[in-house]
N, C-alpha and C. Protein backbone atom coordinates (compact mmCIF):
# COMPACT_ATOMS: atom_id res chain seq x y z
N UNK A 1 10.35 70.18 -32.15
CA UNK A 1 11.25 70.28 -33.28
C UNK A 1 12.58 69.63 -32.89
N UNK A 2 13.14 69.15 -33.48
CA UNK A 2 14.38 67.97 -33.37
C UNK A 2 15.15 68.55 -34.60
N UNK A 3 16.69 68.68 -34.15
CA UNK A 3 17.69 68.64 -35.01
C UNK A 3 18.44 67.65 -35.26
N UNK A 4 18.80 67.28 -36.79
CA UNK A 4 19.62 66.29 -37.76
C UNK A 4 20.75 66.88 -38.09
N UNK A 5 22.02 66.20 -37.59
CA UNK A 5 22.79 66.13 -38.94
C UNK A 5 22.79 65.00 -39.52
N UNK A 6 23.18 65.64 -41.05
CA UNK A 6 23.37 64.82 -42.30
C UNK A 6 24.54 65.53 -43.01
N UNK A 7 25.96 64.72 -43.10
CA UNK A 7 26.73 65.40 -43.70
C UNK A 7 27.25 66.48 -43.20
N UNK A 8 27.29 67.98 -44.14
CA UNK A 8 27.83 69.10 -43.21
C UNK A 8 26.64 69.82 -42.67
N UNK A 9 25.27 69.84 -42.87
CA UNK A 9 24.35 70.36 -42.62
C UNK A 9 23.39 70.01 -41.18
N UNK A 10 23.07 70.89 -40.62
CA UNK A 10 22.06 70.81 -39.38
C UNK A 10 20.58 71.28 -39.96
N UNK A 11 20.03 70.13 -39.94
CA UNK A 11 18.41 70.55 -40.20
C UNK A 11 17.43 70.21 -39.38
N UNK A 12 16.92 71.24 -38.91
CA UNK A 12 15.39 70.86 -38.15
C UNK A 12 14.58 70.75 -38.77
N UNK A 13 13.85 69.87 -38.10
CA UNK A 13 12.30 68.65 -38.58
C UNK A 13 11.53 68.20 -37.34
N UNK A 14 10.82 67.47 -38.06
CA UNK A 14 9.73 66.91 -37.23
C UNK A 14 9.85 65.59 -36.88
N UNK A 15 10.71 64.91 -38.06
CA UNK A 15 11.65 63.49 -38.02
C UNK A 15 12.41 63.42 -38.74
N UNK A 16 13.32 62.21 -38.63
CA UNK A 16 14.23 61.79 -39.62
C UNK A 16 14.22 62.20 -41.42
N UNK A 17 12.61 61.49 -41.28
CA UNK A 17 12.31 61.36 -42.82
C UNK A 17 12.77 62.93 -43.41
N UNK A 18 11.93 63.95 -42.89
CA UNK A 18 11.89 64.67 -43.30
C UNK A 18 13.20 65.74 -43.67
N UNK A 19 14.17 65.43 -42.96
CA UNK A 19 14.85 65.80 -42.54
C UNK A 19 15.82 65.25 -43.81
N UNK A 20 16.07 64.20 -43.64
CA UNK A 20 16.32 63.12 -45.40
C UNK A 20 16.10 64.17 -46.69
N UNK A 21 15.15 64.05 -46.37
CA UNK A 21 14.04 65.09 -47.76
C UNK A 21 15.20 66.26 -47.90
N UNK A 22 14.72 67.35 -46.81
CA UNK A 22 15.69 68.23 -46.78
C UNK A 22 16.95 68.54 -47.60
N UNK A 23 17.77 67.44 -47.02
CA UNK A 23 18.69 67.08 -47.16
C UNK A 23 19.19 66.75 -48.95
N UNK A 24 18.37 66.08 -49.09
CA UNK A 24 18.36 65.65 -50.58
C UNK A 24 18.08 66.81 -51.64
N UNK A 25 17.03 67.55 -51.01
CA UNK A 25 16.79 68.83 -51.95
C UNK A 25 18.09 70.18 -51.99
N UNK A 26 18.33 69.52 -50.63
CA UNK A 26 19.24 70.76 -50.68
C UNK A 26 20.29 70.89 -51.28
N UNK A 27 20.76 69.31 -51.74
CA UNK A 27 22.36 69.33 -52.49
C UNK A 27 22.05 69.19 -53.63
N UNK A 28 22.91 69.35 -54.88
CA UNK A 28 23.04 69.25 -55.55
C UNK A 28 23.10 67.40 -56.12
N UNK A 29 21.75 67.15 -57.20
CA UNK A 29 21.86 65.74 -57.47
C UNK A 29 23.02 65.35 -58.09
N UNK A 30 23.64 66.21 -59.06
CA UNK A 30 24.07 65.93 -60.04
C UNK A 30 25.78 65.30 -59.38
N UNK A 31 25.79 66.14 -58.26
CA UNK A 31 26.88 65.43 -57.02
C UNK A 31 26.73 64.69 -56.16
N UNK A 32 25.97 63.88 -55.70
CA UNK A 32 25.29 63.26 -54.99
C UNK A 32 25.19 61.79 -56.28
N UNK A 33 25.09 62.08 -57.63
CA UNK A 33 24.87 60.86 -58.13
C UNK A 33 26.32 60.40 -58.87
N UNK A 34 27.30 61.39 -59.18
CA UNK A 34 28.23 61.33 -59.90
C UNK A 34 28.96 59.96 -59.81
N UNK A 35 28.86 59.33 -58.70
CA UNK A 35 29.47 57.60 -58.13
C UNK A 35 28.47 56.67 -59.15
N UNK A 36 27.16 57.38 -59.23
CA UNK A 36 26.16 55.67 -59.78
C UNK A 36 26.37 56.19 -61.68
N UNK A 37 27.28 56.43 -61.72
CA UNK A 37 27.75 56.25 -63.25
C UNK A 37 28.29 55.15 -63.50
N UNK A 38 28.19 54.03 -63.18
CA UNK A 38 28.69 52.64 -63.18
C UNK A 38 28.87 51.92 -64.23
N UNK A 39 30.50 51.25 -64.89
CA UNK A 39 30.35 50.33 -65.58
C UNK A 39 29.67 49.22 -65.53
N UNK A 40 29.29 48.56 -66.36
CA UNK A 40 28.60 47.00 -66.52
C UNK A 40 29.04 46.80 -65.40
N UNK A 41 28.07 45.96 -64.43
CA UNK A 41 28.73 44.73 -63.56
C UNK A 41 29.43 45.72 -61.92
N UNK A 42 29.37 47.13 -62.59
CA UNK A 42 29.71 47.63 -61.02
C UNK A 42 29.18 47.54 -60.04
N UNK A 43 29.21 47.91 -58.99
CA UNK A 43 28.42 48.16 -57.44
C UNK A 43 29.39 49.69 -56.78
N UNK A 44 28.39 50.21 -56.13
CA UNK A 44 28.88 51.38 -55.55
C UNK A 44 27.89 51.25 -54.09
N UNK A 45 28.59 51.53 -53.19
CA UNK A 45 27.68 51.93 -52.00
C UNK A 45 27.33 52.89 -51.55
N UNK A 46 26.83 53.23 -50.64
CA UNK A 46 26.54 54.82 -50.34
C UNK A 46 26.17 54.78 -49.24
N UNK A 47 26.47 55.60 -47.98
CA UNK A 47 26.37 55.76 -46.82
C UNK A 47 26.07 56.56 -46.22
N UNK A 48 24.70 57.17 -45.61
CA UNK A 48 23.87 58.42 -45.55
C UNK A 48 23.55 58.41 -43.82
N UNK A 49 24.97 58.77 -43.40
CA UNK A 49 24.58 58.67 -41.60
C UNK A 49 23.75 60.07 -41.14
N UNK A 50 22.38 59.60 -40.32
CA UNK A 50 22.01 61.01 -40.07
C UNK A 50 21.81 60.65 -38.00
N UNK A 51 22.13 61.55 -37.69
CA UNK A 51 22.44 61.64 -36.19
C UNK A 51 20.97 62.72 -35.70
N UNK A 52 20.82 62.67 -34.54
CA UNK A 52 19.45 63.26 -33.51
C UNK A 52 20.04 64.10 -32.24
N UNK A 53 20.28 65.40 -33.02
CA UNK A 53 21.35 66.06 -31.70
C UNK A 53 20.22 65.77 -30.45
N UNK A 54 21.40 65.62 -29.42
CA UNK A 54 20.69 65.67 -28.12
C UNK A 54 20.59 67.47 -27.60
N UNK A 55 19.63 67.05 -26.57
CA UNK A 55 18.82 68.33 -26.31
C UNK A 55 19.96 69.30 -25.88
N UNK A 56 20.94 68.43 -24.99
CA UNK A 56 22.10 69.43 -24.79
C UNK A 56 23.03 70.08 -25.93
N UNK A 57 23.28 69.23 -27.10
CA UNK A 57 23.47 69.53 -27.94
C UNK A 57 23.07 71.30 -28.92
N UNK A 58 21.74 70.56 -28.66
CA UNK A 58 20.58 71.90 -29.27
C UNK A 58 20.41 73.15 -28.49
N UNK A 59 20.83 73.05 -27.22
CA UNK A 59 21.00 74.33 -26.61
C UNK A 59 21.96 74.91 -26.58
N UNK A 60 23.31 74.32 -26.73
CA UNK A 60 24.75 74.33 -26.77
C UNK A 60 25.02 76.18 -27.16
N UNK A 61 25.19 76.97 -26.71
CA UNK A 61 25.69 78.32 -27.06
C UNK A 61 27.19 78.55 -28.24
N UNK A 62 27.11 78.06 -29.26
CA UNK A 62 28.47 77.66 -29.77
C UNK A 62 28.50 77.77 -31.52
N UNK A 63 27.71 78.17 -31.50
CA UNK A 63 27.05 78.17 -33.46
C UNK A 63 27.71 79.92 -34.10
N UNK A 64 28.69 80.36 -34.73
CA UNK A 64 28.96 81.38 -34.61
C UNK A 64 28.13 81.92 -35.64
N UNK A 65 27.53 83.20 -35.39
CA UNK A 65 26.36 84.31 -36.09
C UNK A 65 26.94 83.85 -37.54
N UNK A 66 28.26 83.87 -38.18
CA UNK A 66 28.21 84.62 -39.81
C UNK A 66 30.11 84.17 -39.73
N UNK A 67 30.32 84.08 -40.44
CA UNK A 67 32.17 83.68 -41.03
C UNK A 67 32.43 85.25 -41.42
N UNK A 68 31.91 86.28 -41.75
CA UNK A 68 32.99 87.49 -41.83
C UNK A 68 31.98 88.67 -42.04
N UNK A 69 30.64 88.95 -40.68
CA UNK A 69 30.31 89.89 -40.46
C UNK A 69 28.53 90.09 -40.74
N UNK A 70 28.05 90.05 -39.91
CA UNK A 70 26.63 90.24 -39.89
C UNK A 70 25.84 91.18 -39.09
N UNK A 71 24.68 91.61 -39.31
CA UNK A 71 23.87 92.65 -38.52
C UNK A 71 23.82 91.88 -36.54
N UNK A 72 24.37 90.58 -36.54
CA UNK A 72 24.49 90.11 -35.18
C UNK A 72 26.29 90.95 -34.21
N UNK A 73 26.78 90.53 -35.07
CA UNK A 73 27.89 91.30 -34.82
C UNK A 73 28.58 92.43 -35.28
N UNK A 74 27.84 93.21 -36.07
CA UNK A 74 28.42 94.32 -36.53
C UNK A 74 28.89 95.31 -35.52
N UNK A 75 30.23 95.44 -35.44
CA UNK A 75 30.78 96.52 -34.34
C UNK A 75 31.72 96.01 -33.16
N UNK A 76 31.26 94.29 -33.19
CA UNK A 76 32.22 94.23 -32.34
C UNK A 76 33.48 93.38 -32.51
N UNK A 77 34.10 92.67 -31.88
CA UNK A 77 35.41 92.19 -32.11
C UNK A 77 35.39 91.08 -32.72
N UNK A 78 34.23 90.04 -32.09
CA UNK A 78 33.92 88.55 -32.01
C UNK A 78 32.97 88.67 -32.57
N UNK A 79 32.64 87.26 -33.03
CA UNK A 79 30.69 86.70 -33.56
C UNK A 79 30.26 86.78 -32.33
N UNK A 80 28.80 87.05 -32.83
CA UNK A 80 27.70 86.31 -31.81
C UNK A 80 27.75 84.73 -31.32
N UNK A 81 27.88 84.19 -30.66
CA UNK A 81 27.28 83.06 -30.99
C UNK A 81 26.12 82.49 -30.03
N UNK A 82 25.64 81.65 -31.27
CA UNK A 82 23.97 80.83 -30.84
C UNK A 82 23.65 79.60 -31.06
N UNK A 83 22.79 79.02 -30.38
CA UNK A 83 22.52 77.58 -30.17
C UNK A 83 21.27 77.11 -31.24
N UNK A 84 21.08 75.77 -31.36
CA UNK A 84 20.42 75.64 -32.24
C UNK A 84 19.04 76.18 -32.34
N UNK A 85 18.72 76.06 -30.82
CA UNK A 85 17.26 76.50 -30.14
C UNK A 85 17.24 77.97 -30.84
N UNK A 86 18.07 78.56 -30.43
CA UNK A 86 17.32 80.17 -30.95
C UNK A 86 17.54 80.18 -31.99
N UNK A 87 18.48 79.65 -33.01
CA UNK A 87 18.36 79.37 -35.04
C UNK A 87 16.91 79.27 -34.62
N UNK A 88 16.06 78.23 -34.15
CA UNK A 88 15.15 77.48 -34.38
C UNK A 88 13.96 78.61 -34.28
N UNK A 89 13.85 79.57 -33.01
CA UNK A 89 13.35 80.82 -32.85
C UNK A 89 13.04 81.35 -33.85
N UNK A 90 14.22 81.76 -34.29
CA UNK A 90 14.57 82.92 -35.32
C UNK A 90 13.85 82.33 -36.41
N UNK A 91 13.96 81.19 -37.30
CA UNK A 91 13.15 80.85 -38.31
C UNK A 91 11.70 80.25 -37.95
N UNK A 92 10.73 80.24 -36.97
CA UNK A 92 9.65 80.65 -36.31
C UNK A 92 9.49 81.99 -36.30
N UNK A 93 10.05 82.85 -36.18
CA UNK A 93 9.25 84.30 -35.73
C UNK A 93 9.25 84.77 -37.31
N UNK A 94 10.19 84.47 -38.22
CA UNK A 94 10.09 84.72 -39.62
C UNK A 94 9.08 84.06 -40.47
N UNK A 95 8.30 83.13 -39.59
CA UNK A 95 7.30 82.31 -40.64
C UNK A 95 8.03 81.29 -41.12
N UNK A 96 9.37 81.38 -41.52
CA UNK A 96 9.97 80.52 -42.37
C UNK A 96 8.95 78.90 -41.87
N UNK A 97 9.09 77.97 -42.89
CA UNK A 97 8.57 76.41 -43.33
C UNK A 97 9.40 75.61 -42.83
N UNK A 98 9.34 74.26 -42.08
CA UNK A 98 10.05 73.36 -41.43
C UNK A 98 9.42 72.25 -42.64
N UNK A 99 10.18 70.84 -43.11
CA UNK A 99 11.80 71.83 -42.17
C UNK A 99 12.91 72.63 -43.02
N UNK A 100 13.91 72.78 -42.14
CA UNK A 100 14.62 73.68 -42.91
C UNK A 100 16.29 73.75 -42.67
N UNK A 101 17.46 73.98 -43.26
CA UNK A 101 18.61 73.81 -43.20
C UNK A 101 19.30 74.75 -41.90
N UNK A 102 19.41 74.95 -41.03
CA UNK A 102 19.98 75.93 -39.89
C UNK A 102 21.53 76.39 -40.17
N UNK A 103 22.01 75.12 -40.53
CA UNK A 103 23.34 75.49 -40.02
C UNK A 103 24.36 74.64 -41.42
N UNK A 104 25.37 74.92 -42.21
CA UNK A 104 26.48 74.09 -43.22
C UNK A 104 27.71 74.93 -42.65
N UNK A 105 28.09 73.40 -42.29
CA UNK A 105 29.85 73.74 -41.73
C UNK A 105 30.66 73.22 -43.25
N UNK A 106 31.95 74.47 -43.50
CA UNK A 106 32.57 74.48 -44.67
C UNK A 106 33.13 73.76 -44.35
């Protein structure tokens, strides 16, 4: 399993493509197309960088549990924090379907 970003989102997949897919389902079209409303004669470009975290990356201990309180940190001062690998765990031991969105930074 290999992690993508695209945008603000971290998604694990199996490849790129899929990962694309993801990606596309997951936002909203209707924002995503709002640019190709084009007068006559326009052009618009669009630029869809998707990156292949490295493995160090994906182990990285640095992903915080929750923004203001979850059953990971309930009780104590700080978040948890976790790497992509055990996100990746965690939606394996749930069954959850790959691929799938892990992580949206606000």
């Amino acid at each position: 399993m290999h992690v993508y970003q695209i945008d603000k989102y971290a998604i694990a997949a199996e490849n790129a493509e899929q990962a694309y897919f993801c990606w596309l389902n997951t936002n909203d079209v209707d924002d995503l197309c709002d640019c190709l409303s084009l007068e006559e004669g326009g052009v618009e470009e669009l630029t869809i960088v998707i990156s292949r975290l490295t493995t160090e990356q994906i182990n990285a201990v640095d992903i915080p549990c929750c923004n203001d309180g979850c059953h990971l940190c309930d009780g104590l001062d700080d978040n948890v924090y976790l790497s992509y690998a055990i996100l990746i765990e965690h939606h394996q031991a749930q069954g959850d379907s790959f691929p799938t969105v892990l992580t949206k930074d606000e």
